[in-house]
PDB file of N, CA and C in Angstrom:
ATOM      1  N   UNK A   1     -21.911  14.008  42.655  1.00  0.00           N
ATOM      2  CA  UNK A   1     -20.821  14.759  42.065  1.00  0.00           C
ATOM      3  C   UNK A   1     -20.229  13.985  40.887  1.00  0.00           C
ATOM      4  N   UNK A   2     -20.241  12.765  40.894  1.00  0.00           N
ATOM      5  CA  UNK A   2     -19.390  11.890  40.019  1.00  0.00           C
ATOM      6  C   UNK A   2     -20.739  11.857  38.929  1.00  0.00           C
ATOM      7  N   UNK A   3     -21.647  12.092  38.880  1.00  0.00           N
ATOM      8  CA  UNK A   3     -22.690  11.669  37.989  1.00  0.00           C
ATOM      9  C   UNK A   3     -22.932  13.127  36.919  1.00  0.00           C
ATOM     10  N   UNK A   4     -22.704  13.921  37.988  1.00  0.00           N
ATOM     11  CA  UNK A   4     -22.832  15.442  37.421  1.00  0.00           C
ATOM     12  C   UNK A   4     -21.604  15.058  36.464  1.00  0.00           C
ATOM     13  N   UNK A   5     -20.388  15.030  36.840  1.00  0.00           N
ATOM     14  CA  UNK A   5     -19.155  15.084  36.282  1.00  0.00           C
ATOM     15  C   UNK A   5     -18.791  14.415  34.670  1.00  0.00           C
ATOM     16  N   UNK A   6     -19.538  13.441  35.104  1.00  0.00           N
ATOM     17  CA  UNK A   6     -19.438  12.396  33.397  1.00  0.00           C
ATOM     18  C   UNK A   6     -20.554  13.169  32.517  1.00  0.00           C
ATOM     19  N   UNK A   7     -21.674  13.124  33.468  1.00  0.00           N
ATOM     20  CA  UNK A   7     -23.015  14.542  32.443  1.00  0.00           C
ATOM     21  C   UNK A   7     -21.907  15.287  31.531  1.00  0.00           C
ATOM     22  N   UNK A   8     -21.383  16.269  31.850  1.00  0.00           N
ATOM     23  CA  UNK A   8     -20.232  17.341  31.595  1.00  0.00           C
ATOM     24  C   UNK A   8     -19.881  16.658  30.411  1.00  0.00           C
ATOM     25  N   UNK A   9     -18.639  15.608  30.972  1.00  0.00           N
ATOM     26  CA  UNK A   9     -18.028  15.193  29.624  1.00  0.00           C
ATOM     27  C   UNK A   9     -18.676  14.603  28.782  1.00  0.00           C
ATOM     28  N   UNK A  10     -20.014  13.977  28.735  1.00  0.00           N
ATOM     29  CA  UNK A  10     -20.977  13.373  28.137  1.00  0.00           C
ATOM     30  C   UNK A  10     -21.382  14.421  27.242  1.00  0.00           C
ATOM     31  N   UNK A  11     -21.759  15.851  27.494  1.00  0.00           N
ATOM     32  CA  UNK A  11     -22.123  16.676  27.333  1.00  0.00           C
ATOM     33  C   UNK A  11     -21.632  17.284  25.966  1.00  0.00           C
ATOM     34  N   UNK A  12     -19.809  17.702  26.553  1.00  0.00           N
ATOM     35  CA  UNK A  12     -18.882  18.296  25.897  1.00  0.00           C
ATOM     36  C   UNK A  12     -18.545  17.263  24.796  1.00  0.00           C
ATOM     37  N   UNK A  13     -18.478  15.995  24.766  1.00  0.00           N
ATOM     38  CA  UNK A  13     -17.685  14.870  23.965  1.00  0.00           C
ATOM     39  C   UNK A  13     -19.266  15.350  23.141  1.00  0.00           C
ATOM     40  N   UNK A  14     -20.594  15.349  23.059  1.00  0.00           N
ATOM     41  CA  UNK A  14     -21.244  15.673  22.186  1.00  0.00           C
ATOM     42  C   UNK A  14     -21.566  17.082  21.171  1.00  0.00           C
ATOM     43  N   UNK A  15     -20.664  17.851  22.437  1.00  0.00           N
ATOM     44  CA  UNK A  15     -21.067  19.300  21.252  1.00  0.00           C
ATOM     45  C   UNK A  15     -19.740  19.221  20.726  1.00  0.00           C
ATOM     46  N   UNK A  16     -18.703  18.213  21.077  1.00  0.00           N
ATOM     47  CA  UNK A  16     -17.016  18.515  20.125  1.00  0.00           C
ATOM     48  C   UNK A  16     -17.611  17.748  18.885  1.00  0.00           C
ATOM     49  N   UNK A  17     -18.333  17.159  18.750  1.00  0.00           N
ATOM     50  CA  UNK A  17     -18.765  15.960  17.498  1.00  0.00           C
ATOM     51  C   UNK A  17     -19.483  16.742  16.753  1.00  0.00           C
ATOM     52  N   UNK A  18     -20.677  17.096  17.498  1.00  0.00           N
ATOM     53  CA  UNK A  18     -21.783  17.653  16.668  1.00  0.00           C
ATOM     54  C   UNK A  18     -21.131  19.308  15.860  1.00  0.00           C
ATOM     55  N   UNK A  19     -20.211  20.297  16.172  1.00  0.00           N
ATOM     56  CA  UNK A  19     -19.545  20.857  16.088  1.00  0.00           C
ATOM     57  C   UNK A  19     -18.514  21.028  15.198  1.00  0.00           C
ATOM     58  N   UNK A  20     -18.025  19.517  14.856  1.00  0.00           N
ATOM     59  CA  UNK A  20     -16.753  19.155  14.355  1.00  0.00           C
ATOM     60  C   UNK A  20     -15.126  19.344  15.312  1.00  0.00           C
ATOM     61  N   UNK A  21     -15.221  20.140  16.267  1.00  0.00           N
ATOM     62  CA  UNK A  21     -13.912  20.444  16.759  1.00  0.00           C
ATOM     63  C   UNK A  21     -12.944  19.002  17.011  1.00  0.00           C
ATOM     64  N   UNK A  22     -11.964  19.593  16.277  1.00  0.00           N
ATOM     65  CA  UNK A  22     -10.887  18.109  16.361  1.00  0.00           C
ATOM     66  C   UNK A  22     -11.189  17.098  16.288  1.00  0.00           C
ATOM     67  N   UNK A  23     -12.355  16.754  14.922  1.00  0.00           N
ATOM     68  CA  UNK A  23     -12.851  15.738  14.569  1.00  0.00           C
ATOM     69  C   UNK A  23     -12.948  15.309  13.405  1.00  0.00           C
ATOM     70  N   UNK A  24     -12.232  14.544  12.926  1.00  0.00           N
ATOM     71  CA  UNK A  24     -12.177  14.487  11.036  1.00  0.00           C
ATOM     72  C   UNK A  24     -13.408  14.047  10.639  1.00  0.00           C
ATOM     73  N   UNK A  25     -13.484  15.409   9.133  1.00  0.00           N
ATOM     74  CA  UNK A  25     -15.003  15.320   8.950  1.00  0.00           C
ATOM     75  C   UNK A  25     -14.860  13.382   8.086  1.00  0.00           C
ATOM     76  N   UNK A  26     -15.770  13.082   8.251  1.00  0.00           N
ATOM     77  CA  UNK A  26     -15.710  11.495   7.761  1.00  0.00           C
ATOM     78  C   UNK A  26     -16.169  11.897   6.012  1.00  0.00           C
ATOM     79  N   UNK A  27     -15.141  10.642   5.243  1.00  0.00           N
ATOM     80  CA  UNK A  27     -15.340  10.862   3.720  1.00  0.00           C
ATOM     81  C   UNK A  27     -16.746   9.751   3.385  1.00  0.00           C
ATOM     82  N   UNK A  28     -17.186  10.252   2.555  1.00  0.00           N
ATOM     83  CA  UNK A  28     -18.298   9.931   1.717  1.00  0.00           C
ATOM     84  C   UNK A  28     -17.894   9.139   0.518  1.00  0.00           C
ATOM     85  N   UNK A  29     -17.913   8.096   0.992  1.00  0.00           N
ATOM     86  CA  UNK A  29     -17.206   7.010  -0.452  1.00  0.00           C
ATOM     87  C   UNK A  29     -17.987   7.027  -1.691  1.00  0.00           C
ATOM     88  N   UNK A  30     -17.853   7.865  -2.583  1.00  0.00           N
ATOM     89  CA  UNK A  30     -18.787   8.094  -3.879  1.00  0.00           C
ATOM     90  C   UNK A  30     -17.553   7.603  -5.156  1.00  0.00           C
ATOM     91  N   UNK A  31     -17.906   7.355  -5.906  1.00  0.00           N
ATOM     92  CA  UNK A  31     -16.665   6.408  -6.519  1.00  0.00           C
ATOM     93  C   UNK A  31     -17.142   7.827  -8.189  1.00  0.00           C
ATOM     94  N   UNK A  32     -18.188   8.215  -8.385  1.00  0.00           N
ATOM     95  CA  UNK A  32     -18.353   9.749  -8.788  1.00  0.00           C
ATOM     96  C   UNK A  32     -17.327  10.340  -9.018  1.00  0.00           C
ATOM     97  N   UNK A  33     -17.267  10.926  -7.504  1.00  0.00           N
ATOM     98  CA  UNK A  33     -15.972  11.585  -7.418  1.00  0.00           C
ATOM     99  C   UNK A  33     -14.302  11.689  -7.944  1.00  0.00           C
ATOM    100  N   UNK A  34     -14.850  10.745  -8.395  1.00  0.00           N
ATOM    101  CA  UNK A  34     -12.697  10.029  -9.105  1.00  0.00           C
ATOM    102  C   UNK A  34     -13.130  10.454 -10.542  1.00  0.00           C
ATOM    103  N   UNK A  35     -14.140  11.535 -10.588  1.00  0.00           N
ATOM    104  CA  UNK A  35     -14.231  11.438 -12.360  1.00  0.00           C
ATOM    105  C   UNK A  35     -13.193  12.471 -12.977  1.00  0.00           C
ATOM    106  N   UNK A  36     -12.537  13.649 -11.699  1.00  0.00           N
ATOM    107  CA  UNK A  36     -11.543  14.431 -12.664  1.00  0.00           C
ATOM    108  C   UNK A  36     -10.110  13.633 -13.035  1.00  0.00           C
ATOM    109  N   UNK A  37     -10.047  11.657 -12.589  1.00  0.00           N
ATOM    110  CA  UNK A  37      -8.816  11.109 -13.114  1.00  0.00           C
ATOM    111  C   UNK A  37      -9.475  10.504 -14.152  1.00  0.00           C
ATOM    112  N   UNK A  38     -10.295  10.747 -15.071  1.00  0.00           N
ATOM    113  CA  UNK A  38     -10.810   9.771 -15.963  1.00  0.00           C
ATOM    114  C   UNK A  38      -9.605  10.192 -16.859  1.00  0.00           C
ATOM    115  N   UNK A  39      -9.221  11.508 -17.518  1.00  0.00           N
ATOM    116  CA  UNK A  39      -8.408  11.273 -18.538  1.00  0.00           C
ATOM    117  C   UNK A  39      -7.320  10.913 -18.312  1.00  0.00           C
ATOM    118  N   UNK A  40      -6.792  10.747 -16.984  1.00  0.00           N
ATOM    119  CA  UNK A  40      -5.258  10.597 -16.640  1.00  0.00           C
ATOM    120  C   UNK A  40      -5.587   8.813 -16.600  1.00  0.00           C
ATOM    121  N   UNK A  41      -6.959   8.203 -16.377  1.00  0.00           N
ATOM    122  CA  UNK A  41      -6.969   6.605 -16.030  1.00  0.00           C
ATOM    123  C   UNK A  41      -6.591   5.941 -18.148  1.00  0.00           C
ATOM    124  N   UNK A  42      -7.279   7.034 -18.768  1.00  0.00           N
ATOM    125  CA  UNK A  42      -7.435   6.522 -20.125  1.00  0.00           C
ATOM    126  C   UNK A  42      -6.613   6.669 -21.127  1.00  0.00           C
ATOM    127  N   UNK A  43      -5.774   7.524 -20.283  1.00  0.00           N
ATOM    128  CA  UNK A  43      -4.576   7.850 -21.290  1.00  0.00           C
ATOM    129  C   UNK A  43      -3.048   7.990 -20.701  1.00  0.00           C
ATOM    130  N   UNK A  44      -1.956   8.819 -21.111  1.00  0.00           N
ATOM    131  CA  UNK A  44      -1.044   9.164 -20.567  1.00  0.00           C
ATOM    132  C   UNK A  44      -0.453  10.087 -19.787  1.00  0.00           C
ATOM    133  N   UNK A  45      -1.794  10.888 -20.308  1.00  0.00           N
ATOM    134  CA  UNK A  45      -1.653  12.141 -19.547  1.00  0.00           C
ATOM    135  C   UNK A  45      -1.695  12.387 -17.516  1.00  0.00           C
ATOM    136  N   UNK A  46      -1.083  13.322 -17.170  1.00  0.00           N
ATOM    137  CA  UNK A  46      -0.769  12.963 -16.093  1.00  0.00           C
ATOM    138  C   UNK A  46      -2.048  13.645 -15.225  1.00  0.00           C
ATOM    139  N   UNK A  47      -2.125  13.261 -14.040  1.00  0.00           N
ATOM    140  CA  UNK A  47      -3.290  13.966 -13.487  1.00  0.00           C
ATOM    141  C   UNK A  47      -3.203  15.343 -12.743  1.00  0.00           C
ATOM    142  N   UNK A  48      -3.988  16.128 -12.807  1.00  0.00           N
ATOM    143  CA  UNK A  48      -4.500  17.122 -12.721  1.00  0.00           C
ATOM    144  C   UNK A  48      -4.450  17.601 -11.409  1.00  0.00           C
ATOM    145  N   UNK A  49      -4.455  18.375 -10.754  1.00  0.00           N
ATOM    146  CA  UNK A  49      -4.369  19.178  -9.165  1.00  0.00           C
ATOM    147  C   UNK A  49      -5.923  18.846  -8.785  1.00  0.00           C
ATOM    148  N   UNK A  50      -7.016  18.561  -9.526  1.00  0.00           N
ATOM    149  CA  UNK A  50      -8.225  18.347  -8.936  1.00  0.00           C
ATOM    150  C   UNK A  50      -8.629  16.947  -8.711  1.00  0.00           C
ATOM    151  N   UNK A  51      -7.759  15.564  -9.368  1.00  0.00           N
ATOM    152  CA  UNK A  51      -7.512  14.394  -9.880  1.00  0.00           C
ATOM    153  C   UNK A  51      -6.954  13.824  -8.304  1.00  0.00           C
ATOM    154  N   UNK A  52      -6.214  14.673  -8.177  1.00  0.00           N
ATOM    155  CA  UNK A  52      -4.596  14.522  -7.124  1.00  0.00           C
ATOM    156  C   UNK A  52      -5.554  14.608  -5.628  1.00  0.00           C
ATOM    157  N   UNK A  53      -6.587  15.781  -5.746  1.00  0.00           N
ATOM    158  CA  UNK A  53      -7.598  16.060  -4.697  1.00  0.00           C
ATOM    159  C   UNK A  53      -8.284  15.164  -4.447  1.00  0.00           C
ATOM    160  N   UNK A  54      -9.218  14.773  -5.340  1.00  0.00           N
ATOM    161  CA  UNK A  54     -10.261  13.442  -5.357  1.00  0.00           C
ATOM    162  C   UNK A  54      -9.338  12.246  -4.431  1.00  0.00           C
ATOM    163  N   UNK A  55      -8.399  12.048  -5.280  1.00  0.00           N
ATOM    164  CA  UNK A  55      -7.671  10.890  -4.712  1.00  0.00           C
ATOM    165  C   UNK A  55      -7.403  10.882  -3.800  1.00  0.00           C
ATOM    166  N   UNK A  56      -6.755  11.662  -3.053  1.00  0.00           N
ATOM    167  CA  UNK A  56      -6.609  12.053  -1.538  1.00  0.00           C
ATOM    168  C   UNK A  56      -7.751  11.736  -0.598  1.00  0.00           C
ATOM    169  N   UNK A  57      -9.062  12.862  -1.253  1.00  0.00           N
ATOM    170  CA  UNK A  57     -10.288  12.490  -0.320  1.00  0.00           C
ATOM    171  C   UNK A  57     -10.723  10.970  -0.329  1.00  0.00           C
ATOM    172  N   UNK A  58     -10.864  10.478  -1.117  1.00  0.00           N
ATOM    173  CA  UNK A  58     -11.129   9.110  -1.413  1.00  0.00           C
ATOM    174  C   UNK A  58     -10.594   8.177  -0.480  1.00  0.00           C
ATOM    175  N   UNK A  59      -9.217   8.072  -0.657  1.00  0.00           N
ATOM    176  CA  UNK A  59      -8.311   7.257  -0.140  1.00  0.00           C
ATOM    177  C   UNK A  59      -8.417   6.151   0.490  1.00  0.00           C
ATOM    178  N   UNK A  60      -9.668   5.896   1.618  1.00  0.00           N
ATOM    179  CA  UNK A  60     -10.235   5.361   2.664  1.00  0.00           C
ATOM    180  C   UNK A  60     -10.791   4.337   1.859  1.00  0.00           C
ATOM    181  N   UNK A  61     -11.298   4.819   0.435  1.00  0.00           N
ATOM    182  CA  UNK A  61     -12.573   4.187   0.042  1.00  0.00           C
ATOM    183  C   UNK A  61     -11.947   3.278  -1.066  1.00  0.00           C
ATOM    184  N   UNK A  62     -10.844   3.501  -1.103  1.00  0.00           N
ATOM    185  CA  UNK A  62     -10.146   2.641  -2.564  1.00  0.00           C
ATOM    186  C   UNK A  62     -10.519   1.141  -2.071  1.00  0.00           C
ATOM    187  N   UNK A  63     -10.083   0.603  -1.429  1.00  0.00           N
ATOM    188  CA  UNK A  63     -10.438  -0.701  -0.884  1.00  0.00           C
ATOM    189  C   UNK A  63     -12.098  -1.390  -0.709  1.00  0.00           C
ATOM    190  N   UNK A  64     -13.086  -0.858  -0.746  1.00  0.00           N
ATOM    191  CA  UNK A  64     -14.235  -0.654  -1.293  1.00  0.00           C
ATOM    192  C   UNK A  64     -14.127  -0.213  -3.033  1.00  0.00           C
ATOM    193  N   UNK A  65     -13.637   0.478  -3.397  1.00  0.00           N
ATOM    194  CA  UNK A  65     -13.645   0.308  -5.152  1.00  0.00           C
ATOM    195  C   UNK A  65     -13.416  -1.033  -5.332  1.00  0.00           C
ATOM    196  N   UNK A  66     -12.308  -1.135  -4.876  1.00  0.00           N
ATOM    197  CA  UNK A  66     -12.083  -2.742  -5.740  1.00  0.00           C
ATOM    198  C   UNK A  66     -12.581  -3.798  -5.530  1.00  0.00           C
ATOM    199  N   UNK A  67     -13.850  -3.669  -4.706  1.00  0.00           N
ATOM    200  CA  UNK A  67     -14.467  -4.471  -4.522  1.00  0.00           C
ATOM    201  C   UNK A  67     -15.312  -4.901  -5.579  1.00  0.00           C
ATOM    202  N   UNK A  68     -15.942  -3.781  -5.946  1.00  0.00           N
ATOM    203  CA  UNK A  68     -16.579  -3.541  -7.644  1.00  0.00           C
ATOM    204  C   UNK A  68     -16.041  -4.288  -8.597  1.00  0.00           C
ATOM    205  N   UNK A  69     -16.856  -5.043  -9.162  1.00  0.00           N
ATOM    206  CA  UNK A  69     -15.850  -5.362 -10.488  1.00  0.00           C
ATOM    207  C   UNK A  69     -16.082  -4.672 -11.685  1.00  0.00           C
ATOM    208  N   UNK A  70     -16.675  -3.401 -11.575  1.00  0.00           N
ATOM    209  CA  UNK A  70     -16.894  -2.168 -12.350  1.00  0.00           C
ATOM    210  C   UNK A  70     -15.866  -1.536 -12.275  1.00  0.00           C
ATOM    211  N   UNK A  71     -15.485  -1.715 -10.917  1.00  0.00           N
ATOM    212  CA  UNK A  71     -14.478  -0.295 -10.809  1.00  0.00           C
ATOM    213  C   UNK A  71     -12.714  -1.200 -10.835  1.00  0.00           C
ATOM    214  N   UNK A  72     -13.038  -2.298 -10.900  1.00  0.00           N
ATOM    215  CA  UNK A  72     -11.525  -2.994 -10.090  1.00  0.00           C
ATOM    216  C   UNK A  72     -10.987  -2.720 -11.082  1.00  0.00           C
ATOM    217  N   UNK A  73     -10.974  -2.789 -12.801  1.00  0.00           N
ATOM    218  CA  UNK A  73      -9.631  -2.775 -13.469  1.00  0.00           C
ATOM    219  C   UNK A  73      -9.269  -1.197 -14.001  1.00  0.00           C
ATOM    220  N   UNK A  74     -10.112  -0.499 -13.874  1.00  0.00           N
ATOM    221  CA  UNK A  74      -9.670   0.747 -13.773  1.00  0.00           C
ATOM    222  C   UNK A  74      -8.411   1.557 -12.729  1.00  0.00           C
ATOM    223  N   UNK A  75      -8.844   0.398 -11.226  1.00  0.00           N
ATOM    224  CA  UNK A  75      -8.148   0.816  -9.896  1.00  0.00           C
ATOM    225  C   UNK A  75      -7.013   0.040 -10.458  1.00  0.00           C
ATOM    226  N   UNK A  76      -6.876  -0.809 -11.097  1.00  0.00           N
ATOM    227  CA  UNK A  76      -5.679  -2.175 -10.952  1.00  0.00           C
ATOM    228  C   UNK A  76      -5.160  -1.732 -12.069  1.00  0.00           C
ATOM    229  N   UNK A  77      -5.034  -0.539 -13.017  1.00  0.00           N
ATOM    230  CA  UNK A  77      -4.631  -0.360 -14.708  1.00  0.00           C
ATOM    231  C   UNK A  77      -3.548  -0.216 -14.089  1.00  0.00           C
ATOM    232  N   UNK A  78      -2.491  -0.395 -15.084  1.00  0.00           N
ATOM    233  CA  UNK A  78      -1.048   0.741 -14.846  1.00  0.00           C
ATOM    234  C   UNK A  78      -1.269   2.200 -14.765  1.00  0.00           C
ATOM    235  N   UNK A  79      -2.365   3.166 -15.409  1.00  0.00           N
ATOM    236  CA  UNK A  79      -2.401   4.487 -14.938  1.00  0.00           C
ATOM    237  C   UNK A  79      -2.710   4.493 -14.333  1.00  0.00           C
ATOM    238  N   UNK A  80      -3.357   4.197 -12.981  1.00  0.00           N
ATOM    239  CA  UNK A  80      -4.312   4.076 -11.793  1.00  0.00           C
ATOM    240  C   UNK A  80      -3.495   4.054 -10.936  1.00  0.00           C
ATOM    241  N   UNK A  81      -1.896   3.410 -10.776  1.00  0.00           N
ATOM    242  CA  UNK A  81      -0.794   3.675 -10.348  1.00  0.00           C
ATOM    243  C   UNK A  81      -0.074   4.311 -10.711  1.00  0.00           C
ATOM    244  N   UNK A  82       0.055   4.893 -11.688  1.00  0.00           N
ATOM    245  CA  UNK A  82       0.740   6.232 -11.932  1.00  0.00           C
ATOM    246  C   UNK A  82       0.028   7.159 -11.297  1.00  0.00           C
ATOM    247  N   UNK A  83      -1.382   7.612 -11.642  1.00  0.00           N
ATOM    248  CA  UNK A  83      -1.877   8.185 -10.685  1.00  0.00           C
ATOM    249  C   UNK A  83      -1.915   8.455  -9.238  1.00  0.00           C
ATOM    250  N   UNK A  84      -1.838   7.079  -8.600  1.00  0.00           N
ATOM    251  CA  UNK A  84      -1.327   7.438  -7.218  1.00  0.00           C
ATOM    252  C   UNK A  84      -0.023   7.790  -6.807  1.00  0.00           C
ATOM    253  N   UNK A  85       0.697   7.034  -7.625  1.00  0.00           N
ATOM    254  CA  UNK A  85       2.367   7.801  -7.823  1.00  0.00           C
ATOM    255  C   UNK A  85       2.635   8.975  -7.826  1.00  0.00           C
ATOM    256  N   UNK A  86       1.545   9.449  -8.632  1.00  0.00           N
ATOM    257  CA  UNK A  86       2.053  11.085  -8.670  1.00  0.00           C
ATOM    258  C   UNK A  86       1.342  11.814  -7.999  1.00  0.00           C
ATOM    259  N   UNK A  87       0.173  11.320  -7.354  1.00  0.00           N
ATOM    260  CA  UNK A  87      -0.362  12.403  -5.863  1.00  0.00           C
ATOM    261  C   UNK A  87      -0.005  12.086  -4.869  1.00  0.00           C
ATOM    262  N   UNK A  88       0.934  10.857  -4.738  1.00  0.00           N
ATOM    263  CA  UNK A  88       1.616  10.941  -3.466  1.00  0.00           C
ATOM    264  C   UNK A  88       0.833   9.906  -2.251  1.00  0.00           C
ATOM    265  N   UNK A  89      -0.137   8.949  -3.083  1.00  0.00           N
ATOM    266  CA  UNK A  89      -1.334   8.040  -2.320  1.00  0.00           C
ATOM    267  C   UNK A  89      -0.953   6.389  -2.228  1.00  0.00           C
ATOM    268  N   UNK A  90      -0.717   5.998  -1.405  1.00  0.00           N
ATOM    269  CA  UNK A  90      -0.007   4.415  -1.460  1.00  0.00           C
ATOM    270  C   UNK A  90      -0.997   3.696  -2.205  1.00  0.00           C
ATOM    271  N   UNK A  91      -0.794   3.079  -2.791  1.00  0.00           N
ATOM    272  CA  UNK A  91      -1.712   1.618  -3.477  1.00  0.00           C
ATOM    273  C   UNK A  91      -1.991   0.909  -2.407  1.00  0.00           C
ATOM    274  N   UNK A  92      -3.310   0.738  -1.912  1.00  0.00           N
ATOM    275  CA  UNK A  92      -4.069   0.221  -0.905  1.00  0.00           C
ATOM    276  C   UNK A  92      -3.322  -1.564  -1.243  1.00  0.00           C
ATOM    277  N   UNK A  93      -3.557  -1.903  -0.148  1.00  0.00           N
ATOM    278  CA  UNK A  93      -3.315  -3.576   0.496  1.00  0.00           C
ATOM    279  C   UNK A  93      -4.061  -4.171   0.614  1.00  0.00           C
ATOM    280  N   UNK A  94      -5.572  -4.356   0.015  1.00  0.00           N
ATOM    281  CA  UNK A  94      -6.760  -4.489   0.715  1.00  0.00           C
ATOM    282  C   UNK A  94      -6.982  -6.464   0.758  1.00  0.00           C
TER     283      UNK A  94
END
């Protein structure tokens, strides 16, 4: 009975995953993706509702950008914090 029983949840804990139910889909760290803040990183202009999106999805992965030293002074500019300023995204601690 106890062997049947964990089967079950063994079972169920695999079709809630495979499924997605109440499972955050996991982000795909593509550093790509940050290309609708390019004009807000290069200039003054402020970023964009699709800019604001990226950044959000990303979020996880900022700390991996700056690992790059491609990507670090872009992440470390003063617009790069304005940018997160204005979508509302903390400046990672990494």
């Amino acid at each position: 009975m106890k062997k049947r029983l964990c089967l079950m949840v063994a079972v169920m804990t695999m079709v809630a995953l495979l499924t997605g139910d109440g499972v955050a889909e996991a982000v795909k760290c593509d550093p790509m993706e940050m290309r609708a803040c390019l004009p807000a990183i290069k200039s003054s202009e402020p970023p964009t509702a699709e800019c604001c999106d990226k950044v959000k999805k990303q979020e996880g992965c900022l700390c991996e950008y700056l690992k790059s030293p491609i990507l670090k002074p872009y992440l470390e500019s003063p617009n790069a914090k304005k940018i997160a300023s204005s979508c509302g995204v903390p400046i990672p601690t990494c």
